[in-house]
Protein backbone atom coordinates (compact mmCIF):
# COMPACT_ATOMS: atom_id res chain seq x y z
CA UNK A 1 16.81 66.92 43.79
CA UNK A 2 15.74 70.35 42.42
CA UNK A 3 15.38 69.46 39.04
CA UNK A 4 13.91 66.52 39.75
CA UNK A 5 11.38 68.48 41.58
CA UNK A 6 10.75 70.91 39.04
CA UNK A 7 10.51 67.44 36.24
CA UNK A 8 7.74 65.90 37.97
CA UNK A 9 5.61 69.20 38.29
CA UNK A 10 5.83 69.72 34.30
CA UNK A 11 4.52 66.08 33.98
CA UNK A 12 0.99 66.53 32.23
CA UNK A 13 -1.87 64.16 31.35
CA UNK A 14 -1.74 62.96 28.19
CA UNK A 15 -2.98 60.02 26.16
CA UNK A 16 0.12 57.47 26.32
CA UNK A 17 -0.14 58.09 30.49
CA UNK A 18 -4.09 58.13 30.37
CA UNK A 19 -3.59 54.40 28.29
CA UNK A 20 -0.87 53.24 30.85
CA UNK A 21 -2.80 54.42 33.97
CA UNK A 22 -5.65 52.01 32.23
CA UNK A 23 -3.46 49.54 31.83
CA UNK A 24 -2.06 49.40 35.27
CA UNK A 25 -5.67 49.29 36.55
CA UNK A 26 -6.41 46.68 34.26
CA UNK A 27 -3.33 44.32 36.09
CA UNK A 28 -4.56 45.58 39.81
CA UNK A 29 -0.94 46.75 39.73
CA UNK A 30 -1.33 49.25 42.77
CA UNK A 31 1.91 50.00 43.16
CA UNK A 32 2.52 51.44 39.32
CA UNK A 33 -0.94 52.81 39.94
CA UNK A 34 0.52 55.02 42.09
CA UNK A 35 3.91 55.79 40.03
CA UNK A 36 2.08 56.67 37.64
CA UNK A 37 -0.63 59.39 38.97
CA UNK A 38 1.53 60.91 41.82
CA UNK A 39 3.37 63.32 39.53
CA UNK A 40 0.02 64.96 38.54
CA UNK A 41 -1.91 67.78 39.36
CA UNK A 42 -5.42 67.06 41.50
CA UNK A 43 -6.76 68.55 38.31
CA UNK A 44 -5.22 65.95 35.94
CA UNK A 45 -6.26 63.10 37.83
CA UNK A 46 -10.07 64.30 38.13
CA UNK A 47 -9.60 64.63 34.27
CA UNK A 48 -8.63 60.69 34.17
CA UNK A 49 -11.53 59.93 35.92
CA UNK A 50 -13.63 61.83 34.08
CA UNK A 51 -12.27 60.30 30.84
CA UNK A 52 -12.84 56.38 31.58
CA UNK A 53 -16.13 54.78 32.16
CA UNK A 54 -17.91 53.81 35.42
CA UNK A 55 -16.34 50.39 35.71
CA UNK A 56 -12.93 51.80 35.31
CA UNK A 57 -13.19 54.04 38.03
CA UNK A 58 -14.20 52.00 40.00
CA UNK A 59 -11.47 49.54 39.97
CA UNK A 60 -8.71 52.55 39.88
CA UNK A 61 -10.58 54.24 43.15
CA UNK A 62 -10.21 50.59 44.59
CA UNK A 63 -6.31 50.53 44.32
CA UNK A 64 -5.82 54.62 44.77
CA UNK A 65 -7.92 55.38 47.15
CA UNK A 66 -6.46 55.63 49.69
CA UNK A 67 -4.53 58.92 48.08
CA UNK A 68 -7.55 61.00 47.44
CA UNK A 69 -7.48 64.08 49.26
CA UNK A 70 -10.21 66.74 49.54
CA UNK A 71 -8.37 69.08 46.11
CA UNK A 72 -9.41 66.36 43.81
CA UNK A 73 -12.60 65.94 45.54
CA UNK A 74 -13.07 70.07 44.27
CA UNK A 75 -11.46 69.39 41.23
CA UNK A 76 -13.96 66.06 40.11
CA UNK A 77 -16.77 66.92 37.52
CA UNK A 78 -20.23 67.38 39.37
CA UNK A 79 -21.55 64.74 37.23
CA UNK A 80 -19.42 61.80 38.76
CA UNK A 81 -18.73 63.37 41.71
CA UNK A 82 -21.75 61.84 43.78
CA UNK A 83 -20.28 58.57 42.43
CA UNK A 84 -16.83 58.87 43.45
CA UNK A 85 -17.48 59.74 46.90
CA UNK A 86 -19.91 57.11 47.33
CA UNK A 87 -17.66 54.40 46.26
CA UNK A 88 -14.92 55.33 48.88
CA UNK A 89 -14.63 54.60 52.42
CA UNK A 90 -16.25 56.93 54.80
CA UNK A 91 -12.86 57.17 56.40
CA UNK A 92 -11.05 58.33 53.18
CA UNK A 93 -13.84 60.94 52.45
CA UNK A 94 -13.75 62.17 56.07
CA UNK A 95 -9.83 63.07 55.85
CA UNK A 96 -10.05 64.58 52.83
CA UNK A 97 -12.79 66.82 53.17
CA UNK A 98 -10.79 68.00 56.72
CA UNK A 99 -8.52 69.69 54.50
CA UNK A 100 -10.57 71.68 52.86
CA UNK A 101 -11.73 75.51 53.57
CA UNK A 102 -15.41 76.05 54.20
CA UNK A 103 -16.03 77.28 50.60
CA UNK A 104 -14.86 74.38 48.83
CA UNK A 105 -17.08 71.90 51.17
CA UNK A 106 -20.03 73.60 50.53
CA UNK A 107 -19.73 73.38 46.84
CA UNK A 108 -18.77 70.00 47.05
CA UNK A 109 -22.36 69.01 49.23
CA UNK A 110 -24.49 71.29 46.75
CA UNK A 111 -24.28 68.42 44.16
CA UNK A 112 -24.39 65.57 46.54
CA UNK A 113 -27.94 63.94 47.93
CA UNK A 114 -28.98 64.34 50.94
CA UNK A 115 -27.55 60.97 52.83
CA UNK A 116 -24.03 61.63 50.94
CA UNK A 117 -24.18 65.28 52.53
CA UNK A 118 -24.74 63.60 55.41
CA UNK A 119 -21.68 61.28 55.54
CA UNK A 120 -19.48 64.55 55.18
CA UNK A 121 -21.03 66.45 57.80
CA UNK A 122 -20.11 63.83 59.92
CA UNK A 123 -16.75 64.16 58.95
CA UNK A 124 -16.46 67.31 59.65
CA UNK A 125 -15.04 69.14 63.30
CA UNK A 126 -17.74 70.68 65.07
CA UNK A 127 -16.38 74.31 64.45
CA UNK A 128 -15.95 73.13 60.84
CA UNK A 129 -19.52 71.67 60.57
CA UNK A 130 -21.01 74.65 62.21
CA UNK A 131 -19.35 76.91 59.70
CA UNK A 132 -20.59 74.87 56.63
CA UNK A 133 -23.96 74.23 57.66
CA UNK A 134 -24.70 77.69 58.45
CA UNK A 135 -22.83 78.92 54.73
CA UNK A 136 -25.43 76.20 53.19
CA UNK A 137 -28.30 77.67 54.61
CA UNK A 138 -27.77 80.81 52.11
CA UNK A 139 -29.94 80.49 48.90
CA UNK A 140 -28.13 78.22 46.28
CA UNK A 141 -26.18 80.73 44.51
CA UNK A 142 -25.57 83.03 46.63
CA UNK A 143 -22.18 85.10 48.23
CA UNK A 144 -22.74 83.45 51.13
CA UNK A 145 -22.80 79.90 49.16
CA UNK A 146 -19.37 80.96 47.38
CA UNK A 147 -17.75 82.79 50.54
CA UNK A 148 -14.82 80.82 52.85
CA UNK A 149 -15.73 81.34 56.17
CA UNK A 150 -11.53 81.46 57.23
CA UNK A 151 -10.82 85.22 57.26
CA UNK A 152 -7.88 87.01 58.58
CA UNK A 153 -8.87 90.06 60.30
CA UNK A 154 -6.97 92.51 62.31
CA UNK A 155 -8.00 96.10 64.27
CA UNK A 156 -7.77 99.01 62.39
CA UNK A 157 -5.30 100.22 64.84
CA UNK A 158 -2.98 97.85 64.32
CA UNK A 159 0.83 98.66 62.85
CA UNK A 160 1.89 96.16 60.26
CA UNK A 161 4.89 94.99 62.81
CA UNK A 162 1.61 93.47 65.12
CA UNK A 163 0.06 92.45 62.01
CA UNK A 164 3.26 90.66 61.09
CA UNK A 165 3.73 89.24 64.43
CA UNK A 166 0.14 87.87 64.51
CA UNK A 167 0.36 86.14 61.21
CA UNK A 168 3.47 84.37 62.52
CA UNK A 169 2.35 83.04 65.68
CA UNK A 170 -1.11 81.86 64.58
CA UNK A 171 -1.17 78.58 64.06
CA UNK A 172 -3.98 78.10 61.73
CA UNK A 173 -4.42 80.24 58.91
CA UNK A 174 -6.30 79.71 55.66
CA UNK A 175 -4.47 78.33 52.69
CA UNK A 176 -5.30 80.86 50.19
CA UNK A 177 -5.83 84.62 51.30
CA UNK A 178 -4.76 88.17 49.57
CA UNK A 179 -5.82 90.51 52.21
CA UNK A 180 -5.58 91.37 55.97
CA UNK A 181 -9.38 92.89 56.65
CA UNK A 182 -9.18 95.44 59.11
CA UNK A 183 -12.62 95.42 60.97
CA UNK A 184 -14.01 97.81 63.97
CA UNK A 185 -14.80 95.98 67.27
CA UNK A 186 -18.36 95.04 65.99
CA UNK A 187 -16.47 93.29 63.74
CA UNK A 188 -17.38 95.46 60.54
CA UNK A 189 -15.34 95.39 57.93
CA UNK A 190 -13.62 99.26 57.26
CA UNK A 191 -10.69 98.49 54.58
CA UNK A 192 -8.04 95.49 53.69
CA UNK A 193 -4.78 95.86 53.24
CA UNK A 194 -2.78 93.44 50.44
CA UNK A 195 0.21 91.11 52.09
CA UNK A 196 2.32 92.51 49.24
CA UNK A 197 2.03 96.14 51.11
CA UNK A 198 2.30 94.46 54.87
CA UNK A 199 5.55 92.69 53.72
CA UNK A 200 6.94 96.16 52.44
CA UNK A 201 5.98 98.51 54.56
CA UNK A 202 7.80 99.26 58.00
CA UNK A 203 6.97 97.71 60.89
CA UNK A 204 5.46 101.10 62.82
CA UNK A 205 3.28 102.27 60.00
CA UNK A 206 -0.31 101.94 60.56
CA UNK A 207 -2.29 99.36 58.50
CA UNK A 208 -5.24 102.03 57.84
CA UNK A 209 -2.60 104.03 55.97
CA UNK A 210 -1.62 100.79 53.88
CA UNK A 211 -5.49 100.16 53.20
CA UNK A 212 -6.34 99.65 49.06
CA UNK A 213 -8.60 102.09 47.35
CA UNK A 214 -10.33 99.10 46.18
CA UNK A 215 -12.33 97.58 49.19
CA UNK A 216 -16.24 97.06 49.11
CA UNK A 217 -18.09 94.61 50.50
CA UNK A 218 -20.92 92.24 49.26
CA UNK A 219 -23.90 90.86 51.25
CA UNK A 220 -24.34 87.16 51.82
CA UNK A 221 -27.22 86.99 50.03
CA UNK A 222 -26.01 88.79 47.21
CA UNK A 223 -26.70 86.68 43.95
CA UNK A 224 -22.99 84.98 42.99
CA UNK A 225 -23.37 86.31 39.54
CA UNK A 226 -23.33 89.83 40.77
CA UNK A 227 -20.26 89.18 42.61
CA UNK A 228 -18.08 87.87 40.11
CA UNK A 229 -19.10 90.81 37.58
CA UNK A 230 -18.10 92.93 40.36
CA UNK A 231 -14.62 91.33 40.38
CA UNK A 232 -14.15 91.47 37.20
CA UNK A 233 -15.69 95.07 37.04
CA UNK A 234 -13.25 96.50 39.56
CA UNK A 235 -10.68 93.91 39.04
CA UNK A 236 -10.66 92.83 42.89
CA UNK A 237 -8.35 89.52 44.43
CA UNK A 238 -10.78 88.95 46.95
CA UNK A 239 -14.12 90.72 48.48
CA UNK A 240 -15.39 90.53 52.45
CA UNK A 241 -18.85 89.14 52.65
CA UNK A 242 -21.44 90.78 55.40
CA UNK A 243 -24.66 89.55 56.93
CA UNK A 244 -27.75 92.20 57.18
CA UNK A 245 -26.09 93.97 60.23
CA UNK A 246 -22.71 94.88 58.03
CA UNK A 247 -20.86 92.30 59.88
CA UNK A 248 -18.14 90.38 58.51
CA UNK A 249 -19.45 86.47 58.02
CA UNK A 250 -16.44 85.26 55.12
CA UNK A 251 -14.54 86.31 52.19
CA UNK A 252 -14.57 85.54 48.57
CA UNK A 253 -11.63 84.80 46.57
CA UNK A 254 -10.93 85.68 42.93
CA UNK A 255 -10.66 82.11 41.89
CA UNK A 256 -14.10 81.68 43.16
CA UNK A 257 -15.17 84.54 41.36
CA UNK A 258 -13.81 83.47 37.64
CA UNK A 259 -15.05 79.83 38.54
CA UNK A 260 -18.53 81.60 38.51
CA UNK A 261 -18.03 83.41 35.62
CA UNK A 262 -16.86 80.03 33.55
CA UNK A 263 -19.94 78.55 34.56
CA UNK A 264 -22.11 81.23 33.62
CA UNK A 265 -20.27 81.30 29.83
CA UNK A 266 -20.88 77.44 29.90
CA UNK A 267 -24.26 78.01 30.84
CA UNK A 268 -24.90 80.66 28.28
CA UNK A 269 -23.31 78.58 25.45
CA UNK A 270 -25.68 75.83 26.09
CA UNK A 271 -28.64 77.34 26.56
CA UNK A 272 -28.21 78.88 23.28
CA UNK A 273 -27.95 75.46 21.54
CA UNK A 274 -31.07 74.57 23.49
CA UNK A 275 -29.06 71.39 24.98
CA UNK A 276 -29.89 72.43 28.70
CA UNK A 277 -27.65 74.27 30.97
CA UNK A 278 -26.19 70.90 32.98
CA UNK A 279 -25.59 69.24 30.17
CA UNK A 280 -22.40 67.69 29.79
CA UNK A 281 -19.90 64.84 27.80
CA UNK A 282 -20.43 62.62 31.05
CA UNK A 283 -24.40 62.33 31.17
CA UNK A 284 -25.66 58.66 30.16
CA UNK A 285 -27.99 58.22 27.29
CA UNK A 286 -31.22 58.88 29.12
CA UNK A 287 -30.08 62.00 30.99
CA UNK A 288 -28.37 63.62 27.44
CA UNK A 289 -31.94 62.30 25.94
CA UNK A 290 -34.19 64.05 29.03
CA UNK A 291 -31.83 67.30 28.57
CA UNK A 292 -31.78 67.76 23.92
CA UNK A 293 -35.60 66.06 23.23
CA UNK A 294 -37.82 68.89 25.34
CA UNK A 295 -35.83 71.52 22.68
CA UNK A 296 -36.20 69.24 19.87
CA UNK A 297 -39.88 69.68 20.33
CA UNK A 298 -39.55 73.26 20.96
CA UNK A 299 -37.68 73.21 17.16
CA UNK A 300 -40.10 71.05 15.56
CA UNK A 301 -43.67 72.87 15.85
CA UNK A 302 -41.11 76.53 15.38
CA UNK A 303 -39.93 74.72 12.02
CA UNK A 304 -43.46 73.96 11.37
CA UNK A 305 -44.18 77.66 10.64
CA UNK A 306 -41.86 77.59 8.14
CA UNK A 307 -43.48 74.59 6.69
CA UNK A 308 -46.21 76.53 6.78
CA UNK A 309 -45.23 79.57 4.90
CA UNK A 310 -43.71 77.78 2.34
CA UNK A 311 -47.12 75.55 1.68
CA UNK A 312 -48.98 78.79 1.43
CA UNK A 313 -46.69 79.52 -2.03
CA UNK A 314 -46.74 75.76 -3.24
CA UNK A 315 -48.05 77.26 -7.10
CA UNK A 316 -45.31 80.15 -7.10
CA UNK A 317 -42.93 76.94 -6.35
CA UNK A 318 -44.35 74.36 -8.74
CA UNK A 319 -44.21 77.19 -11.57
CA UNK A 320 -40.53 78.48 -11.13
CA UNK A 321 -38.90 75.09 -9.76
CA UNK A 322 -35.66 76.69 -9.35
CA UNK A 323 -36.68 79.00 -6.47
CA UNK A 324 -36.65 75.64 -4.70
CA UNK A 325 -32.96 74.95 -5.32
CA UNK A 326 -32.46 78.48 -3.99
CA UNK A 327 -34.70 78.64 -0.43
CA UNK A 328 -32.08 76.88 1.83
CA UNK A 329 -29.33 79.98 0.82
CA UNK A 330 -31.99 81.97 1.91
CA UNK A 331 -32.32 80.13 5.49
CA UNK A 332 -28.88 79.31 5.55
CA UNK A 333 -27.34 82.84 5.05
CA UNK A 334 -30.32 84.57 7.37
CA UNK A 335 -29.39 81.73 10.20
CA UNK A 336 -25.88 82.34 10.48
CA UNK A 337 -26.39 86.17 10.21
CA UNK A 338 -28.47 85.75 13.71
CA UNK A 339 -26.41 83.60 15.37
CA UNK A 340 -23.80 85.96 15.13
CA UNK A 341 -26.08 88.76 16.20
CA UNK A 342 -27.30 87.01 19.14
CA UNK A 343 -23.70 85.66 20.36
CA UNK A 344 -22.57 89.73 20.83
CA UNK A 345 -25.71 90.58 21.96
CA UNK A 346 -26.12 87.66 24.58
CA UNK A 347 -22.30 87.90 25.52
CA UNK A 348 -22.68 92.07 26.08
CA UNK A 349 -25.90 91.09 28.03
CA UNK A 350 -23.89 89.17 30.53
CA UNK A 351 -20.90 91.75 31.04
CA UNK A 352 -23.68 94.74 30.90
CA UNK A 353 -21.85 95.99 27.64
CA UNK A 354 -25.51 96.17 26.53
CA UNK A 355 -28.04 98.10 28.51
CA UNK A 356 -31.47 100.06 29.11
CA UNK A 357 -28.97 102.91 28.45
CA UNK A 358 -27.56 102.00 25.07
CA UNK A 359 -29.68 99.08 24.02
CA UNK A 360 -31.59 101.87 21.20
CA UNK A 361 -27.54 102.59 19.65
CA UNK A 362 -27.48 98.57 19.43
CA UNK A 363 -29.99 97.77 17.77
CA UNK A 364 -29.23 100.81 15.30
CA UNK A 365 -25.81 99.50 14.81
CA UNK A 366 -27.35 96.12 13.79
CA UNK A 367 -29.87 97.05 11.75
CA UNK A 368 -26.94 99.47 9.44
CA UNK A 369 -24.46 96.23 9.74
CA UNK A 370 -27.65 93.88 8.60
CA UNK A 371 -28.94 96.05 5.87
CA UNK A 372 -25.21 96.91 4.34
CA UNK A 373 -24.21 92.66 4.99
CA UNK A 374 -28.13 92.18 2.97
CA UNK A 375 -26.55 94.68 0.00
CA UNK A 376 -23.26 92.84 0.01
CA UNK A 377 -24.48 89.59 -0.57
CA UNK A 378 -27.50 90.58 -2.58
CA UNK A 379 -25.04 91.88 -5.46
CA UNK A 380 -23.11 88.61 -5.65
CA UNK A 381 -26.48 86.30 -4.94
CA UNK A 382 -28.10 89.03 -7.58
CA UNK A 383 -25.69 88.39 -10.32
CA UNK A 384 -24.97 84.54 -9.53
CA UNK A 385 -28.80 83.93 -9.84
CA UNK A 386 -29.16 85.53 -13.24
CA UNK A 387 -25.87 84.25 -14.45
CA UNK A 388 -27.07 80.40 -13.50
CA UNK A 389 -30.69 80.78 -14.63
CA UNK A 390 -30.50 82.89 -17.26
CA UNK A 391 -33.39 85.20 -15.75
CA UNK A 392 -32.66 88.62 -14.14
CA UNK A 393 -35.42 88.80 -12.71
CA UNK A 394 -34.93 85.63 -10.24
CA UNK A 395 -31.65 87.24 -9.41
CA UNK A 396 -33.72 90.70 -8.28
CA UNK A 397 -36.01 88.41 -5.87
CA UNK A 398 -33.04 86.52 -4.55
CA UNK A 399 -31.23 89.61 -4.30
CA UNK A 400 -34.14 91.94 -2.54
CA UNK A 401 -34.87 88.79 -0.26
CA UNK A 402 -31.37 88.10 0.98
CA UNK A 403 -31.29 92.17 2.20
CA UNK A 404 -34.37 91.80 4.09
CA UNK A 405 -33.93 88.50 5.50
CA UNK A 406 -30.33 90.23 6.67
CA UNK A 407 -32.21 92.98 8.13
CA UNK A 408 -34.27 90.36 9.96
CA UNK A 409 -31.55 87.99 11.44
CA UNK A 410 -29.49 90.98 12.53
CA UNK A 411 -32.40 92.81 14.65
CA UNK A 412 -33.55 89.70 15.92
CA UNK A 413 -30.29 88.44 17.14
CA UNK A 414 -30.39 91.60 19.17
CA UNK A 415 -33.81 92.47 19.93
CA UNK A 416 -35.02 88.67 21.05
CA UNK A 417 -31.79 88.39 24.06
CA UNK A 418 -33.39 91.82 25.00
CA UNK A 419 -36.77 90.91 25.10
CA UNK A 420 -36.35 87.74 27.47
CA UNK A 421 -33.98 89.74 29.54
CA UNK A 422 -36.99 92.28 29.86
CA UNK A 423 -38.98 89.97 31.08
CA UNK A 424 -36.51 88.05 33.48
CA UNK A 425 -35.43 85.55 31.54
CA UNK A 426 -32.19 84.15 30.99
CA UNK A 427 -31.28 86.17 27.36
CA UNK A 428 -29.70 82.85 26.69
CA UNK A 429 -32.84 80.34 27.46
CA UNK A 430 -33.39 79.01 23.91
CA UNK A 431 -32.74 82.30 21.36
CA UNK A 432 -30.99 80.76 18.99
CA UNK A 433 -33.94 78.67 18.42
CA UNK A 434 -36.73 81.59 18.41
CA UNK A 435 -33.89 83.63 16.14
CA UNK A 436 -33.39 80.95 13.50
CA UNK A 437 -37.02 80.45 13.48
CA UNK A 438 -37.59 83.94 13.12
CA UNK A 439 -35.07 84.48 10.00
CA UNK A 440 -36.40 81.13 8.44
CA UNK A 441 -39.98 82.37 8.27
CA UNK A 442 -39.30 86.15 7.15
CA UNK A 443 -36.61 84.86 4.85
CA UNK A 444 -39.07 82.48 2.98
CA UNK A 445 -41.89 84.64 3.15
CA UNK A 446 -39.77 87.94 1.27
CA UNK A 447 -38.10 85.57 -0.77
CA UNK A 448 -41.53 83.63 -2.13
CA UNK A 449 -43.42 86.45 -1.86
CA UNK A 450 -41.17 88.72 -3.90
CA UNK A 451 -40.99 85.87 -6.51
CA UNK A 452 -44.66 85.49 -6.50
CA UNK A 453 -45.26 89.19 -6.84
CA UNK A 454 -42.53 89.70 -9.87
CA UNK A 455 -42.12 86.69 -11.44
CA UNK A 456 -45.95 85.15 -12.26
């Protein structure tokens, strides 16, 4: 029975089960419906539903539904999520959202409507409903948003034989917790102690003298962003949460923490491509369209400068043709040159790797790297340019151009992050495209410039 145990929790999702869940669906074949997805992870079965279309979840919900429980509710995509819950029964939604701690409710009513929210309030205990509705009205984003209200607290008097003997008789307790808070009687949080240390520790010794080196607290209206750097700062498991008054309201969990810090990397990664930061492989046409077309227009008057500096040397071009078989080397070179500035600066913005303090040494550093890259690839560009058109001269432009327009892409890709960031922006919200457009324009205008200057 063991291994077969330990053989259906290695069974992953891949394509021949994905195709034989479909097909099962496809018969109304409940039974091998079921066969087939209870070896899997909640995770693995969100991923099936977030893999086949509308239709086809539909019709597996209608023969499986009766298995959902509130971890795949977590574990479904935001984008469908509204979807799935709507198509079940109110009864199914209620039993599975009972299971759940306070934390994962909330985030599963901040993407929901307002009648859908509504449904699973309902569901809800009193105690339970209390507990969410007051966590939801923190500010979107916030501690309190990401903070389970289930704590386990004991006095700071307490020996870790009462602590022990408290955990054991209590007969609800939260399903995930690191740490035994030890509060005062105002209920403020002093220290925590880890259940690794209770368990191996005597039973007279004194929890204070157990307590890590490690605690602080956060406020509930601390910005969630903030809180996971300061896990992964300090390298906490989990972090108290107190209202105004220092008292204790909840605790946050590291998994809560790195699921904020994912987002925020996902978030970054899009904005940078200018695709919008919600966008996602599930959106329908209209919603990919309503998220990529606002940039697009963003990118086409940008792109229109460089239009516009290359009209402005429309003689230099008509009289040495082959500068225009040379221009997109130019653009192309200078382009990926900021993209990779911008990705370290962007990323060290967002772990505060880059700050007030050092930004001056950063942008140093990237202006040495951008001008010794520029003389790399000017000698090769320099000597492939005279060796294919027979003039050295058109080499020297190309060559002078290329360690400018280097110059260019690597201060750029570090000074525009900065800038927005200055002025409260995301450093993500659209540099790539204000960076590209930047090397485009400076690399045409050195490069045709130059070439008008030397060569005519």
């Amino acid at each position: 029975m063991a291994d077969h145990e330990a053989a259906v929790e290695e069974i992953e999702l891949d394509d021949d089960r994905v195709e034989a869940i479909r097909a099962a669906v496809e018969a109304g074949d409940r039974a091998l419906v079921l066969g087939l997805v209870e070896p899997l992870h909640a995770a693995d079965i969100a991923d099936f539903l977030e893999q086949i279309d509308a239709s086809e979840r539909l019709a597996f919900l209608a023969l499986y539904s009766g298995e959902i429980d509130g971890d795949l509710l977590s574990e479904i995509d935001e984008t469908i999520r509204e979807e799935v819950i709507g198509s079940l029964p109110a009864e199914v939604v209620a039993e599975a959202v009972r299971d759940l701690d306070t934390d994962d409710v909330v985030d599963i009513l901040e993407d929901l409507d307002s009648p859908a929210q509504g449904r699973i309030l309902d569901a809800l205990d009193m105690a339970d409903r209390v507990a969410v509705e007051q966590a939801m009205a923190y500010p979107e984003g916030s501690a309190g948003r990401l903070m389970q209200r289930e704590v386990v607290v004991a006095p700071e008097h307490w020996t870790v034989g009462e602590a022990i003997d408290f955990l054991r008789g209590e007969e609800v307790l939260p399903d995930q917790f690191y740490h035994v808070i030890l509060v005062d009687p105002r209920m403020k949080p002093l220290g925590y102690v880890t259940l690794g240390r209770i368990l191996s520790a005597r039973r007279e010794a004194a929890l204070k003298d157990l307590a890590e080196e490690s605690f602080r607290t956060v406020e509930a209206d601390e910005d969630e962003e903030e809180v996971a750097y300061i896990f992964n700062q300090y390298h906490l498991i989990s972090c108290p949460v107190v209202d105004a008054g220092g008292r204790l309201v909840g605790v946050i969990t590291i998994d809560d923490a790195m699921n904020v810090l994912d987002e925020g990397h996902e978030e970054d990664m899009l904005l940078l491509a200018g695709v919008g930061e919600e966008a996602s492989v599930l959106d329908g046409p209209f919603a990919t369209v309503r998220q990529r077309l606002p940039w697009l227009v963003v990118n086409l008057f940008t792109a229109s400068l460089s239009a516009f500096v290359i009209s402005r040397f429309e003689a230099t071009i008509t009289a040495i043709v082959a500068l225009a078989a040379l221009m997109p080397i130019v653009a192309s070179t200078g382009g990926i040159a900021g993209t990779q500035s911008l990705a370290v600066a962007v990323r060290a913005l967002a772990t505060r790797d880059l700050t007030a303090a050092n930004a001056r040494r950063v942008v140093l550093r990237e202006l040495a790297a951008g001008a010794i890259n520029g003389m790399a690839l000017a000698a090769i560009l320099g000597l492939a340019g005279w060796a294919i058109f027979g003039d050295p001269w058109i080499g020297g432009v190309l060559a002078m151009a290329m360690i400018v327009n280097q110059i260019v892409a690597a201060l750029g890709g570090v000074l525009v992050p900065l800038t927005l960031e200055r002025m409260g922006l995301d450093p993500a919200l659209a540099s790539g495209t204000f960076v590209t457009t930047l090397t485009d324009v400076m690399g045409f205008l050195a490069f045709l410039g130059l070439a008008t200057l030397v060569l005519l």
